[in-house]
PDB file of N, CA and C in Angstrom:
ATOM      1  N   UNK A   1    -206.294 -52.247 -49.899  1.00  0.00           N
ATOM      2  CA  UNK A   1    -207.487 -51.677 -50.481  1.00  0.00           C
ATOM      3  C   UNK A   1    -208.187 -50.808 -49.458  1.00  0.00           C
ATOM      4  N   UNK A   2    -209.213 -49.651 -50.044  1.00  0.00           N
ATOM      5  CA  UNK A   2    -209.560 -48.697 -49.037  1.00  0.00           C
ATOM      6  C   UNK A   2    -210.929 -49.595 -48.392  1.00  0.00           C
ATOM      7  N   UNK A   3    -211.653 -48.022 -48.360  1.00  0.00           N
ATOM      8  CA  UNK A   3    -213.151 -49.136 -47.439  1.00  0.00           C
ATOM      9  C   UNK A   3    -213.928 -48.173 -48.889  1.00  0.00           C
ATOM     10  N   UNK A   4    -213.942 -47.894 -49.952  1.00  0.00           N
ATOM     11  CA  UNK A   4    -214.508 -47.780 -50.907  1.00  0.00           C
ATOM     12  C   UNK A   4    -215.094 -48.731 -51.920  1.00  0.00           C
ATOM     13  N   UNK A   5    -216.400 -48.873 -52.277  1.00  0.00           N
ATOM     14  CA  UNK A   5    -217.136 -50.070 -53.040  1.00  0.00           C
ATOM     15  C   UNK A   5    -216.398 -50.492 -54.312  1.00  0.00           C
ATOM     16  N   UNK A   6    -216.391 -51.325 -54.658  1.00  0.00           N
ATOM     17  CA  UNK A   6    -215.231 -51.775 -56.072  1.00  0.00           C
ATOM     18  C   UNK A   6    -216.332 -51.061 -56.697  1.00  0.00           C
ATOM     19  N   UNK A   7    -215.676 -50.794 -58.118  1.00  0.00           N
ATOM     20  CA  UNK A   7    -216.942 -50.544 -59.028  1.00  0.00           C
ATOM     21  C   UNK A   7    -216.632 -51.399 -60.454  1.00  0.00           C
ATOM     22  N   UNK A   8    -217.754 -51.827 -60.807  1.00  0.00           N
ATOM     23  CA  UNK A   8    -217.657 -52.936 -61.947  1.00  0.00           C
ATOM     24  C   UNK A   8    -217.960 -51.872 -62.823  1.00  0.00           C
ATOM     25  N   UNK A   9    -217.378 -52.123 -64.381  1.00  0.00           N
ATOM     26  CA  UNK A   9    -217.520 -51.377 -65.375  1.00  0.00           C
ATOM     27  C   UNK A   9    -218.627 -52.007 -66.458  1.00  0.00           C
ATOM     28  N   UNK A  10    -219.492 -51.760 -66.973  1.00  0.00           N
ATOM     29  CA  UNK A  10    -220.596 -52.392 -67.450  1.00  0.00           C
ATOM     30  C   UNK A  10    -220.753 -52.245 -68.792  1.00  0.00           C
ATOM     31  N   UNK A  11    -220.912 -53.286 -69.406  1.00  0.00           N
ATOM     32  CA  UNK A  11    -221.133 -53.135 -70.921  1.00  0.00           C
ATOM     33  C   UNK A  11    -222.013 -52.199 -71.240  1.00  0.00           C
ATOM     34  N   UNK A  12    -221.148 -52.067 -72.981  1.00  0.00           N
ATOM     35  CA  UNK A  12    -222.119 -51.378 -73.367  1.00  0.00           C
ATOM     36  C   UNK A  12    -222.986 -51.735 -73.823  1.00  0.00           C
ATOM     37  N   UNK A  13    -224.273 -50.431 -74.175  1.00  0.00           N
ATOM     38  CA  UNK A  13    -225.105 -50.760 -74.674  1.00  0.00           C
ATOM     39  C   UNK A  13    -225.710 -51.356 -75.682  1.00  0.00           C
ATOM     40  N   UNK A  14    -226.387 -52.026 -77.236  1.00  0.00           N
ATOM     41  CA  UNK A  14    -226.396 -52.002 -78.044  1.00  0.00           C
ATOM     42  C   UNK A  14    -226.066 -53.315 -78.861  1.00  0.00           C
ATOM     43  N   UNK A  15    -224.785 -53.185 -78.695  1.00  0.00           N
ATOM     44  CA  UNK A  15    -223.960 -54.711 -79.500  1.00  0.00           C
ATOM     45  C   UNK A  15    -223.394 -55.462 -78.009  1.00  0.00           C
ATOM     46  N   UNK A  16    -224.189 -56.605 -77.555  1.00  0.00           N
ATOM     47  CA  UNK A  16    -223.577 -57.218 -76.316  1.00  0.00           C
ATOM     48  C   UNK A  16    -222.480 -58.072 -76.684  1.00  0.00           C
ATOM     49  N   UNK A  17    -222.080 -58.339 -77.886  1.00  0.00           N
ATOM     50  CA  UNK A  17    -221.476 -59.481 -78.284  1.00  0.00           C
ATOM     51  C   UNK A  17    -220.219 -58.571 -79.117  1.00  0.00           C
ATOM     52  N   UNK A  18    -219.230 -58.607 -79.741  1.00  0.00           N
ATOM     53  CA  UNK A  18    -217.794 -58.269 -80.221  1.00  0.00           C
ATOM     54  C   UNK A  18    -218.214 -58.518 -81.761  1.00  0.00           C
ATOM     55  N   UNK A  19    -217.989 -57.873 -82.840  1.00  0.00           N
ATOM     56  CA  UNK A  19    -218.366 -58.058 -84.124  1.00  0.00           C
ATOM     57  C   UNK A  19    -217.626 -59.579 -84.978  1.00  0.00           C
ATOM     58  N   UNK A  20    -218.918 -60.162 -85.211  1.00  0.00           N
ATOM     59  CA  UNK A  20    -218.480 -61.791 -85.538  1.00  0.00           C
ATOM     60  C   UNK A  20    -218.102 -62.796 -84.812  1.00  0.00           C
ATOM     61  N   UNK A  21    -218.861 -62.194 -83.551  1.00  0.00           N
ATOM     62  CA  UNK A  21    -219.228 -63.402 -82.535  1.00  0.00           C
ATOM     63  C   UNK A  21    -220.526 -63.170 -82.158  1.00  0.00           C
ATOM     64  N   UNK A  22    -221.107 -64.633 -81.943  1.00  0.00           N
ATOM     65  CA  UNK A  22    -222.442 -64.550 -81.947  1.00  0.00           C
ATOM     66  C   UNK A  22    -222.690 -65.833 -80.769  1.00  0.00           C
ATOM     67  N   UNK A  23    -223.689 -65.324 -80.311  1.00  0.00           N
ATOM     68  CA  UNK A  23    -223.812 -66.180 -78.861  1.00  0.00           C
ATOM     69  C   UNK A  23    -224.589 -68.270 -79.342  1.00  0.00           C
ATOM     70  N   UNK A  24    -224.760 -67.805 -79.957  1.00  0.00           N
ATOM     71  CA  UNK A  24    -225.266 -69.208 -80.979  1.00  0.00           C
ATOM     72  C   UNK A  24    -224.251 -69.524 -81.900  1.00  0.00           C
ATOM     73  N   UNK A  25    -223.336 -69.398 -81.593  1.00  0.00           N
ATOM     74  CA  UNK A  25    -222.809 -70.418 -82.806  1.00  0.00           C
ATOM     75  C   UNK A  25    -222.987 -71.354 -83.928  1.00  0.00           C
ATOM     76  N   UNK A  26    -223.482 -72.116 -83.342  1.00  0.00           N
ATOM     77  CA  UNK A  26    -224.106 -73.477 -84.142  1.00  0.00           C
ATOM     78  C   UNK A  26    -225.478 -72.900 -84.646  1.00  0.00           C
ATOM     79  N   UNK A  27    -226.063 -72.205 -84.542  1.00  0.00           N
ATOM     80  CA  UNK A  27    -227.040 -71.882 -84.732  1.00  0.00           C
ATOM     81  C   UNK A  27    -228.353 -72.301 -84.798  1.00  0.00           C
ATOM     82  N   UNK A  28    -229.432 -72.355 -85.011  1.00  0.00           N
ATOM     83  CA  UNK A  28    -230.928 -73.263 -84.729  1.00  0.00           C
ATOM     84  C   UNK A  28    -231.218 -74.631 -85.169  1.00  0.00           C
ATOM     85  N   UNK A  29    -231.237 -75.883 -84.154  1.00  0.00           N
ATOM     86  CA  UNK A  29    -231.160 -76.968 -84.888  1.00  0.00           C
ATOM     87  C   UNK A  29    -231.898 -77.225 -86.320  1.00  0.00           C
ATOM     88  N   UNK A  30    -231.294 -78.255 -86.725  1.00  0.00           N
ATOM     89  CA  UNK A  30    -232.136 -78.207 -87.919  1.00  0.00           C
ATOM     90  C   UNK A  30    -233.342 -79.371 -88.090  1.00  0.00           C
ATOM     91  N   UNK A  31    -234.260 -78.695 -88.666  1.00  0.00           N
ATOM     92  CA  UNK A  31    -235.736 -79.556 -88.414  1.00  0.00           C
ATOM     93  C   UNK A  31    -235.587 -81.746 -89.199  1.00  0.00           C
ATOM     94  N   UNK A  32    -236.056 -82.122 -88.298  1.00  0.00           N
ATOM     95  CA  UNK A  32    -235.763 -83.938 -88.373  1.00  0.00           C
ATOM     96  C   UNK A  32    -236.991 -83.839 -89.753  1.00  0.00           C
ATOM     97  N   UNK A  33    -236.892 -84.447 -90.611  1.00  0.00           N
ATOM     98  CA  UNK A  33    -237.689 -85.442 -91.666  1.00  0.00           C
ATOM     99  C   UNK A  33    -239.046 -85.665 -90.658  1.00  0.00           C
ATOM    100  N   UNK A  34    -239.316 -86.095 -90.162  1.00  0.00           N
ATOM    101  CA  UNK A  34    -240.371 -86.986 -89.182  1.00  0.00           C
ATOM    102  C   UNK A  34    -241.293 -84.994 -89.149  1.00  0.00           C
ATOM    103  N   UNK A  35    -240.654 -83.944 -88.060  1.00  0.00           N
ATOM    104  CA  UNK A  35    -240.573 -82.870 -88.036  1.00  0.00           C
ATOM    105  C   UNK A  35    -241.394 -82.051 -89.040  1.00  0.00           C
ATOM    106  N   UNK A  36    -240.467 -82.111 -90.542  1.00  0.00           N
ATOM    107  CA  UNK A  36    -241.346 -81.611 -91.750  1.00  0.00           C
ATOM    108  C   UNK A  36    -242.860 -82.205 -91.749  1.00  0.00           C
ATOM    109  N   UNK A  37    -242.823 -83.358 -92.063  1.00  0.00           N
ATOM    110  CA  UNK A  37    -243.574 -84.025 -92.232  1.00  0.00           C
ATOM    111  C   UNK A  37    -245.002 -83.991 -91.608  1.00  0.00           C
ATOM    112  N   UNK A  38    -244.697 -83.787 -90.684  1.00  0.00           N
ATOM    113  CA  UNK A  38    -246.222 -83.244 -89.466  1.00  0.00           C
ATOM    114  C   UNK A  38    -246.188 -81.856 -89.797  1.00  0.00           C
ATOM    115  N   UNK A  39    -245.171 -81.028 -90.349  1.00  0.00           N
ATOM    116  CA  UNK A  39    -245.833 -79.380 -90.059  1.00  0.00           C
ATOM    117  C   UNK A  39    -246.606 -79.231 -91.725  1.00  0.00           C
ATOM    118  N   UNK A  40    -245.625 -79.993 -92.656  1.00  0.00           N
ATOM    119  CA  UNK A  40    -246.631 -80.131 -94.126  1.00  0.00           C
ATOM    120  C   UNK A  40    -247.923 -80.864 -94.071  1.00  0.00           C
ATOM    121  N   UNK A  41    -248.396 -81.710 -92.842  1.00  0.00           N
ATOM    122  CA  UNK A  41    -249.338 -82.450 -92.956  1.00  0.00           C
ATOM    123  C   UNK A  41    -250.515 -80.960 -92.593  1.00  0.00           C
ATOM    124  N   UNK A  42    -250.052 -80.864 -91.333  1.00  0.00           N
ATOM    125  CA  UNK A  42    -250.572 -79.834 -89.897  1.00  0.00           C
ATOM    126  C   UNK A  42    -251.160 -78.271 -91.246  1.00  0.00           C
ATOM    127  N   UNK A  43    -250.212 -78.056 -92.127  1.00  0.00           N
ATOM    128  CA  UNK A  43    -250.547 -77.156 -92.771  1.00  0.00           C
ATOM    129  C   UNK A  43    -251.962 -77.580 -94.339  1.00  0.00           C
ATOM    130  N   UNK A  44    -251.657 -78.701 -94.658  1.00  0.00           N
ATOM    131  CA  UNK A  44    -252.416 -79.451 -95.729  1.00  0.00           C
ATOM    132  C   UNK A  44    -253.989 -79.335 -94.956  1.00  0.00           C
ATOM    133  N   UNK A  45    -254.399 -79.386 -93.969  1.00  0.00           N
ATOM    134  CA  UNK A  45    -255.805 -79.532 -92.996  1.00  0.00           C
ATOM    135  C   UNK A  45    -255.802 -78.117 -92.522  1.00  0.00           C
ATOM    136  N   UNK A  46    -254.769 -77.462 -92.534  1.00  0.00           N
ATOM    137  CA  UNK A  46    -255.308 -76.179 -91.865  1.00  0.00           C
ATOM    138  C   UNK A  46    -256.648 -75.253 -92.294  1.00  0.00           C
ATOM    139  N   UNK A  47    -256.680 -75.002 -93.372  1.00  0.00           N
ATOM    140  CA  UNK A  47    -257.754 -74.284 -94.005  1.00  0.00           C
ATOM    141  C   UNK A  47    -258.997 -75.140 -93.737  1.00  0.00           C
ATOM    142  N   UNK A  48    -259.043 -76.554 -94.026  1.00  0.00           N
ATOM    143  CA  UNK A  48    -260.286 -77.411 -92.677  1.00  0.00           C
ATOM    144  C   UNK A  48    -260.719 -77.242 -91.463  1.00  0.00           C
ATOM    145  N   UNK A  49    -259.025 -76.938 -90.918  1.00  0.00           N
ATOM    146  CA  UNK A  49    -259.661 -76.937 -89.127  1.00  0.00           C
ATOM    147  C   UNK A  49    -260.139 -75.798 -89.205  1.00  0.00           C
ATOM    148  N   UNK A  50    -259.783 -74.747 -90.361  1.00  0.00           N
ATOM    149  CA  UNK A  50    -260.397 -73.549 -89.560  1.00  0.00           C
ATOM    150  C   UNK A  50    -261.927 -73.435 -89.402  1.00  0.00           C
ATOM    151  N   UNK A  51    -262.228 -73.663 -91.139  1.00  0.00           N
ATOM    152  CA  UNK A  51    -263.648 -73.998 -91.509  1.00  0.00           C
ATOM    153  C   UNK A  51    -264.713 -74.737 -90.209  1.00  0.00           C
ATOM    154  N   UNK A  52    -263.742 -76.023 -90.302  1.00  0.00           N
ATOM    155  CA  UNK A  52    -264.676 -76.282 -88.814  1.00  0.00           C
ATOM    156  C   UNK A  52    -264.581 -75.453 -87.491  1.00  0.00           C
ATOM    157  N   UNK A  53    -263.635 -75.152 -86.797  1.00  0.00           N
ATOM    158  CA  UNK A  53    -263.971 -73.611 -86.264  1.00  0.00           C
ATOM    159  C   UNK A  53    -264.754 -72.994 -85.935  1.00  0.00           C
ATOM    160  N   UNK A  54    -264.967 -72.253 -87.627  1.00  0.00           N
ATOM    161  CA  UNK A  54    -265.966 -71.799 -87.661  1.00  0.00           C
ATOM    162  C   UNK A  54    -267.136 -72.296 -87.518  1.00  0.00           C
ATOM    163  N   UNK A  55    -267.537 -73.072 -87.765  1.00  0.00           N
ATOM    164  CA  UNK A  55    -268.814 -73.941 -87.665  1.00  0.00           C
ATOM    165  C   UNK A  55    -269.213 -74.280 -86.638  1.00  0.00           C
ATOM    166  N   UNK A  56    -268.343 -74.322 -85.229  1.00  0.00           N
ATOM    167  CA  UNK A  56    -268.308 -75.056 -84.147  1.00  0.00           C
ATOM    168  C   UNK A  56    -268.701 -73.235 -83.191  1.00  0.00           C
ATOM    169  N   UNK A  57    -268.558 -72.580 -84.153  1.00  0.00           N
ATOM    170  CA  UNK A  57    -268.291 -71.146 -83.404  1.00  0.00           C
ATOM    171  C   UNK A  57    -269.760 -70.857 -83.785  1.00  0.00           C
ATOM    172  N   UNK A  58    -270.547 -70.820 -84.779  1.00  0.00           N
ATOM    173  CA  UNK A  58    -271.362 -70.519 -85.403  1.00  0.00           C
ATOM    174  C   UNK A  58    -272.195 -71.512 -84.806  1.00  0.00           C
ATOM    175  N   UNK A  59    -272.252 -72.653 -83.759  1.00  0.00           N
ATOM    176  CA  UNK A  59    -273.317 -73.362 -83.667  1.00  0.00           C
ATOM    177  C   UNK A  59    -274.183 -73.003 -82.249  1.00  0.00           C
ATOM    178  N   UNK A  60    -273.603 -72.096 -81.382  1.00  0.00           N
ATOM    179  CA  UNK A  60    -274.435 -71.425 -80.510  1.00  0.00           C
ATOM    180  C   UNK A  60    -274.037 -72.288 -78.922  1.00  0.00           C
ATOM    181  N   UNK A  61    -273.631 -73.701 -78.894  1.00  0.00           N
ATOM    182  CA  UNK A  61    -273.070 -74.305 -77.741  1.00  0.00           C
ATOM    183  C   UNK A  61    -272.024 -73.610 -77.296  1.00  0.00           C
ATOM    184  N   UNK A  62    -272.870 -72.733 -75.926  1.00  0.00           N
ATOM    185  CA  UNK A  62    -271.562 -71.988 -75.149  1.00  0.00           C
ATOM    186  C   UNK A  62    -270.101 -72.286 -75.296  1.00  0.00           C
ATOM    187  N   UNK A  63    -269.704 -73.308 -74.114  1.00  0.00           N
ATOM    188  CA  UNK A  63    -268.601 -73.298 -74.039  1.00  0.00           C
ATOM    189  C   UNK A  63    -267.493 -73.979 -75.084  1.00  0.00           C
ATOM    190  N   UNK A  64    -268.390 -74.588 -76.094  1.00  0.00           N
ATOM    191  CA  UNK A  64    -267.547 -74.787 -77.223  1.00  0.00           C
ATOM    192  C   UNK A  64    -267.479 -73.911 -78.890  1.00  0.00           C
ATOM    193  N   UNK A  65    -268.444 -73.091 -78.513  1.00  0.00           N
ATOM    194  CA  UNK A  65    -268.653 -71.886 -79.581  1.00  0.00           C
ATOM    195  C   UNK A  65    -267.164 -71.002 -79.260  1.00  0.00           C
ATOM    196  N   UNK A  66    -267.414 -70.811 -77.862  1.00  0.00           N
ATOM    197  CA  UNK A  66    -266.052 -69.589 -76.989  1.00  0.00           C
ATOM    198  C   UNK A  66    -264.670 -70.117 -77.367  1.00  0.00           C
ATOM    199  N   UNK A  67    -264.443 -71.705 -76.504  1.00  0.00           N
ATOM    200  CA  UNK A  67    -263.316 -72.026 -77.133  1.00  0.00           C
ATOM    201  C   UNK A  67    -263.027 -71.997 -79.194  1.00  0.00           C
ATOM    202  N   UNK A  68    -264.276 -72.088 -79.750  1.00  0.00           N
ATOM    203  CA  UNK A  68    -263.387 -72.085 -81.293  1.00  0.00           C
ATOM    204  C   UNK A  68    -263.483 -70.722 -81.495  1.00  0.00           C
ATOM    205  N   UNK A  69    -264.012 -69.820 -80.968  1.00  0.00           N
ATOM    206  CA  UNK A  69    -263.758 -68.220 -81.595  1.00  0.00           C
ATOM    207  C   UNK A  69    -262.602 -68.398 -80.961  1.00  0.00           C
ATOM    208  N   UNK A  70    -262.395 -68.329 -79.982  1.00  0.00           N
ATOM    209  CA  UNK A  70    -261.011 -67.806 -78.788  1.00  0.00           C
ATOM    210  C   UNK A  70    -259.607 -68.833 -79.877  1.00  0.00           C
ATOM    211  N   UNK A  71    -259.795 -69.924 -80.131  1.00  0.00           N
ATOM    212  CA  UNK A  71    -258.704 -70.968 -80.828  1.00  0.00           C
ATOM    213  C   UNK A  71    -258.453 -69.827 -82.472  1.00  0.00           C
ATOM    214  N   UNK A  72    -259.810 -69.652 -82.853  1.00  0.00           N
ATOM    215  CA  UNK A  72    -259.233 -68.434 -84.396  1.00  0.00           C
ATOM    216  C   UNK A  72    -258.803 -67.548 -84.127  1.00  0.00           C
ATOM    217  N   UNK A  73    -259.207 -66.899 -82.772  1.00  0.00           N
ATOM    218  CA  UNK A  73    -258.542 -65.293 -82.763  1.00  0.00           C
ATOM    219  C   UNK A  73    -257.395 -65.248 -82.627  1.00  0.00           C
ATOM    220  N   UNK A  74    -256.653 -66.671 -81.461  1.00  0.00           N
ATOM    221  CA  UNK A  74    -254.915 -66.557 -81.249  1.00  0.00           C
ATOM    222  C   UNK A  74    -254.358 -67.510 -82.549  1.00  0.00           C
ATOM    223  N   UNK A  75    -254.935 -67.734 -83.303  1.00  0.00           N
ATOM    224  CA  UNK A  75    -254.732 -68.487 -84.506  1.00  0.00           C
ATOM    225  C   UNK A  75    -254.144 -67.126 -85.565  1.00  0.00           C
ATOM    226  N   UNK A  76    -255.134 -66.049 -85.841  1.00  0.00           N
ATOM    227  CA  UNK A  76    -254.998 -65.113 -86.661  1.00  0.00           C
ATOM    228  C   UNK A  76    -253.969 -64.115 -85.757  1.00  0.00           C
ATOM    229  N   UNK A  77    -254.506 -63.635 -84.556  1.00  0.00           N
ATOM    230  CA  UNK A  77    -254.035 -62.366 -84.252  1.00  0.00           C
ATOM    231  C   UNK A  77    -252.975 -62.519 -83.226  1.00  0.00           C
ATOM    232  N   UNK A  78    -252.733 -64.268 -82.950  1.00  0.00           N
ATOM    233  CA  UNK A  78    -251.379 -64.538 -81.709  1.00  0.00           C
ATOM    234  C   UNK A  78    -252.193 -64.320 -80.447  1.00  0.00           C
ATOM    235  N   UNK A  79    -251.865 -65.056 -78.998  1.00  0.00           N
ATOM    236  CA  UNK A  79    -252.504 -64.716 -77.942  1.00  0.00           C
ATOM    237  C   UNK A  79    -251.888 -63.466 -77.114  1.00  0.00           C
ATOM    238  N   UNK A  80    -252.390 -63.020 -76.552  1.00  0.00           N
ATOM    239  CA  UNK A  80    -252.461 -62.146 -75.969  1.00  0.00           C
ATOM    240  C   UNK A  80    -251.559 -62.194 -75.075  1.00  0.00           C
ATOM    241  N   UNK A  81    -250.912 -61.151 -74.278  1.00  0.00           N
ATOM    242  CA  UNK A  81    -249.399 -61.211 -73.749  1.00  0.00           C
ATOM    243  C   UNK A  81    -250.255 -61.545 -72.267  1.00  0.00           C
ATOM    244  N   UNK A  82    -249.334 -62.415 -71.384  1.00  0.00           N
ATOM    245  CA  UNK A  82    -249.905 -62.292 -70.242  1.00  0.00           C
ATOM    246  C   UNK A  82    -249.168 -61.823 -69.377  1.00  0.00           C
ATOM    247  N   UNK A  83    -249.860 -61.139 -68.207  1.00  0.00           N
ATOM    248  CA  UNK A  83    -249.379 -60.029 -67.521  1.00  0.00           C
ATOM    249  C   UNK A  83    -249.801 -60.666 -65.788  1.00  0.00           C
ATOM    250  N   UNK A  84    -248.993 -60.270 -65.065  1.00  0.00           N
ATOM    251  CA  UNK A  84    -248.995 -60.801 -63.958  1.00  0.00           C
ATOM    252  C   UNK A  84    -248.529 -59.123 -62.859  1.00  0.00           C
ATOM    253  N   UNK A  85    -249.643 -59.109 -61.579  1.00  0.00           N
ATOM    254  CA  UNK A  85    -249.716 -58.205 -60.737  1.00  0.00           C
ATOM    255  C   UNK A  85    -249.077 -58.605 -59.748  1.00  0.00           C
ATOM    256  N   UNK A  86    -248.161 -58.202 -59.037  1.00  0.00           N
ATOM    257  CA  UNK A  86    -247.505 -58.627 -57.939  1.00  0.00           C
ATOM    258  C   UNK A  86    -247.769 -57.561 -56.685  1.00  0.00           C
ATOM    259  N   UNK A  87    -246.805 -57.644 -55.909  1.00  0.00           N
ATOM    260  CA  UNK A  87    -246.847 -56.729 -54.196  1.00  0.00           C
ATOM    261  C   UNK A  87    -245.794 -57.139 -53.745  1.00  0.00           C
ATOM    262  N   UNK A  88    -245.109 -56.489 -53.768  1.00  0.00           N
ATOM    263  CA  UNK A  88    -243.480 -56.486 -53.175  1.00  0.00           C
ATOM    264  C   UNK A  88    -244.212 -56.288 -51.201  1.00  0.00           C
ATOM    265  N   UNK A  89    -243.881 -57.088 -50.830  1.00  0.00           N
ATOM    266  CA  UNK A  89    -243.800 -57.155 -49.248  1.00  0.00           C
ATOM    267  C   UNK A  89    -242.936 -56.548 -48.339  1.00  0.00           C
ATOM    268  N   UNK A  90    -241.740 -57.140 -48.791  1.00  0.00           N
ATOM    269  CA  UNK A  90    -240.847 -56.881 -47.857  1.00  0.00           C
ATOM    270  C   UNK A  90    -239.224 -56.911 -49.197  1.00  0.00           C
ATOM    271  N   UNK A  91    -238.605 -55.809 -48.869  1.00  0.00           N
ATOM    272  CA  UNK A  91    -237.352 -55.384 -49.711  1.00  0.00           C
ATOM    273  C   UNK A  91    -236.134 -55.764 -48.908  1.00  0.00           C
ATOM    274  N   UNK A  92    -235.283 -55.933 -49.637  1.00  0.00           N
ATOM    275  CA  UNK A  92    -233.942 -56.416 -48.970  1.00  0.00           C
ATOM    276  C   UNK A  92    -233.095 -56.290 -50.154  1.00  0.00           C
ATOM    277  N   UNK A  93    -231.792 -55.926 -49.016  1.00  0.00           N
ATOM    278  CA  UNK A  93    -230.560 -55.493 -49.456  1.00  0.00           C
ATOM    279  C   UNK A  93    -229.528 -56.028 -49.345  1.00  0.00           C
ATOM    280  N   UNK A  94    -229.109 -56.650 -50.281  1.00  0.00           N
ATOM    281  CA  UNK A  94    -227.086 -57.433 -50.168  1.00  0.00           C
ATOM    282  C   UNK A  94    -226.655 -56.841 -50.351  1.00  0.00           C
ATOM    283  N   UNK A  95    -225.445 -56.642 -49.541  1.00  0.00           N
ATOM    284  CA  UNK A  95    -224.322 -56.014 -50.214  1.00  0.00           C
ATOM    285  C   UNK A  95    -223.204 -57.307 -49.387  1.00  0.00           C
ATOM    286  N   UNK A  96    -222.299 -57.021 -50.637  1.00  0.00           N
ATOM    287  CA  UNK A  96    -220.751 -58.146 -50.887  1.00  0.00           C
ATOM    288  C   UNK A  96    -220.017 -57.882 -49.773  1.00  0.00           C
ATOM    289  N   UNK A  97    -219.553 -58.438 -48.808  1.00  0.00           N
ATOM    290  CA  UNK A  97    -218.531 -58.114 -47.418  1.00  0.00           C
ATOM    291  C   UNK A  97    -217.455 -57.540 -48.266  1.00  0.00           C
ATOM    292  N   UNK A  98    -216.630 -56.675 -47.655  1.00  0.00           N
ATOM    293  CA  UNK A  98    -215.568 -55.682 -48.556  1.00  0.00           C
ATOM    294  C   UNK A  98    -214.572 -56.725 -48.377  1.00  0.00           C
ATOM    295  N   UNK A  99    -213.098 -56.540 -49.153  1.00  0.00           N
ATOM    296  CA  UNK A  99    -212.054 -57.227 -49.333  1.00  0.00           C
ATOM    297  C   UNK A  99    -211.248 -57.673 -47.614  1.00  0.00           C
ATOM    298  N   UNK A 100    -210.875 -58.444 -47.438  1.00  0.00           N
ATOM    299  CA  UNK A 100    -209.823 -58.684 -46.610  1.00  0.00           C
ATOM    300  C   UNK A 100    -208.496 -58.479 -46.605  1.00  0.00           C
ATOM    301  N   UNK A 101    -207.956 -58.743 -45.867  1.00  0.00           N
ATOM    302  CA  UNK A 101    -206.389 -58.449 -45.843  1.00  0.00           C
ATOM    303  C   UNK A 101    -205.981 -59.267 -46.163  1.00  0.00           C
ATOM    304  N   UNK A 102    -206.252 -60.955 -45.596  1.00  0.00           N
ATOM    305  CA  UNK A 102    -205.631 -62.143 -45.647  1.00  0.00           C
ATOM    306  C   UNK A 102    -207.167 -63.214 -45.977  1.00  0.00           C
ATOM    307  N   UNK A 103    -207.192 -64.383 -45.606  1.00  0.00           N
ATOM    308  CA  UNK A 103    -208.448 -65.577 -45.992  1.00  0.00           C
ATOM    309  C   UNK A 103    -208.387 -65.656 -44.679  1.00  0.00           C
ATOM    310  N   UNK A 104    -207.598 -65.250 -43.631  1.00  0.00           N
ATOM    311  CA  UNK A 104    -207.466 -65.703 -42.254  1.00  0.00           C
ATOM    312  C   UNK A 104    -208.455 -64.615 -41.669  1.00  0.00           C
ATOM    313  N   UNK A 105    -208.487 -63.418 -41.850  1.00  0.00           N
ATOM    314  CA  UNK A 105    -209.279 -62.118 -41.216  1.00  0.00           C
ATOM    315  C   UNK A 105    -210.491 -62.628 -41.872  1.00  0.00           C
ATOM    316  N   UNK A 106    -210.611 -62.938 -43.083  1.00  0.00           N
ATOM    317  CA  UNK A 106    -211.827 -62.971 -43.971  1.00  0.00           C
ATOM    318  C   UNK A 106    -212.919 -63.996 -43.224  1.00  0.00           C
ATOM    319  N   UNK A 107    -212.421 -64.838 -43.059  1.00  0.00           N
ATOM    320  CA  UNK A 107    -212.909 -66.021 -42.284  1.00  0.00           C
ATOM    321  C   UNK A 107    -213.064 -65.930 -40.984  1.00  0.00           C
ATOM    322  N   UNK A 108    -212.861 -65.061 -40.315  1.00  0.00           N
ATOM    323  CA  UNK A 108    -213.418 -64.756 -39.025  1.00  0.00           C
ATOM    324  C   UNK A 108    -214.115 -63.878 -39.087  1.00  0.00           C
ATOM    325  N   UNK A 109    -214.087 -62.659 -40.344  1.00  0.00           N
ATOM    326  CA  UNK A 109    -215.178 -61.820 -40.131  1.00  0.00           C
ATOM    327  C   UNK A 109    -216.689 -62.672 -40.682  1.00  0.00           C
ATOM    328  N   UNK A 110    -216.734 -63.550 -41.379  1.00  0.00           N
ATOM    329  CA  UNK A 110    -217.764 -63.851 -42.265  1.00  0.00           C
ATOM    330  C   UNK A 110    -218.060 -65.108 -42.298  1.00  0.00           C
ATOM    331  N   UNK A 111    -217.290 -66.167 -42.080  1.00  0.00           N
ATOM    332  CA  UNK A 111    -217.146 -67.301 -42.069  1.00  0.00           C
ATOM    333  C   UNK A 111    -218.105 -68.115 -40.737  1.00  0.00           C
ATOM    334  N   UNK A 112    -218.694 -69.392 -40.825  1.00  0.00           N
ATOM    335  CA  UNK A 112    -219.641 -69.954 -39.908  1.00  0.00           C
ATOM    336  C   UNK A 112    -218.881 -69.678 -38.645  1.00  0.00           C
ATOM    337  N   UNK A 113    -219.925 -69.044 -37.641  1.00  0.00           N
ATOM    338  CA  UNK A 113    -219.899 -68.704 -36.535  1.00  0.00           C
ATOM    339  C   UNK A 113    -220.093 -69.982 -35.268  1.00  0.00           C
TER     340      UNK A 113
END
C-alpha cells in the first residue's frame, strides 16, 4: 500500500436503509393493559386539571400562578427546544496510523512504548 489516506465511500443520502428493511423491525412495543388504563384515566381528568390551572393561574400567588401558566403553555404549545452555548477551547486532531507491512512493524511503530 502507498502512503495515500484510504478513502471510505459514504452512504448515500436520503434512504439510509435498502428498500424493505427497516432499522426497527419489531417495531414499537406494544402498550401493557395497566399502560392504557392510566393514559384513559390521565385523559378522563384532563379537561379538570386544566380548569384548575387555570384557576391556580388566575389566583395572583407568584410562584404558583407562573408554574400553572408555564404547565398550560407546554401543555398546549409543547416546551420549548432547549439550546445550549458552548466554547470550543482547545481542537484536536486524530488521524488513523497508516497501514503496515506486517503486525511486527505495526507494533513497534505504535504499540506501548
Amino acid at each position: 500500500m502507498g502512503d495515500s489516506p484510504q478513502v471510505i465511500a459514504k452512504k448515500p443520502r436520503g434512504r439510509p436503509f435498502q428498500k424493505g428493511n427497516c432499522a426497527n423491525p419489531t417495531g414499537r412495543p406494544k402498550k401493557t393493559p395497566e399502560l392504557i388504563e392510566v393514559e384513559t384515566l390521565a385523559k378522563t381528568y384532563g379537561p379538570e386539571a386544566i380548569e384548575r390551572l387555570a384557576h391556580w393561574m388566575r389566583e395572583g400567588d407568584g410562584p404558583v400562578s407562573l408554574k400553572a401558566a408555564e404547565t398550560l403553555i407546554n401543555r398546549g404549545f409543547g416546551k420549548p427546544i432547549e439550546t445550549r452555548n458552548t466554547t470550543v477551547t482547545k481542537r484536536m486532531v486524530v488521524e488513523a496510523p497508516m497501514p503496515a507491512k506486517d503486525a511486527d512493524t505495526w507494533a513497534s511503530e505504535h504499540g506501548p512504548h
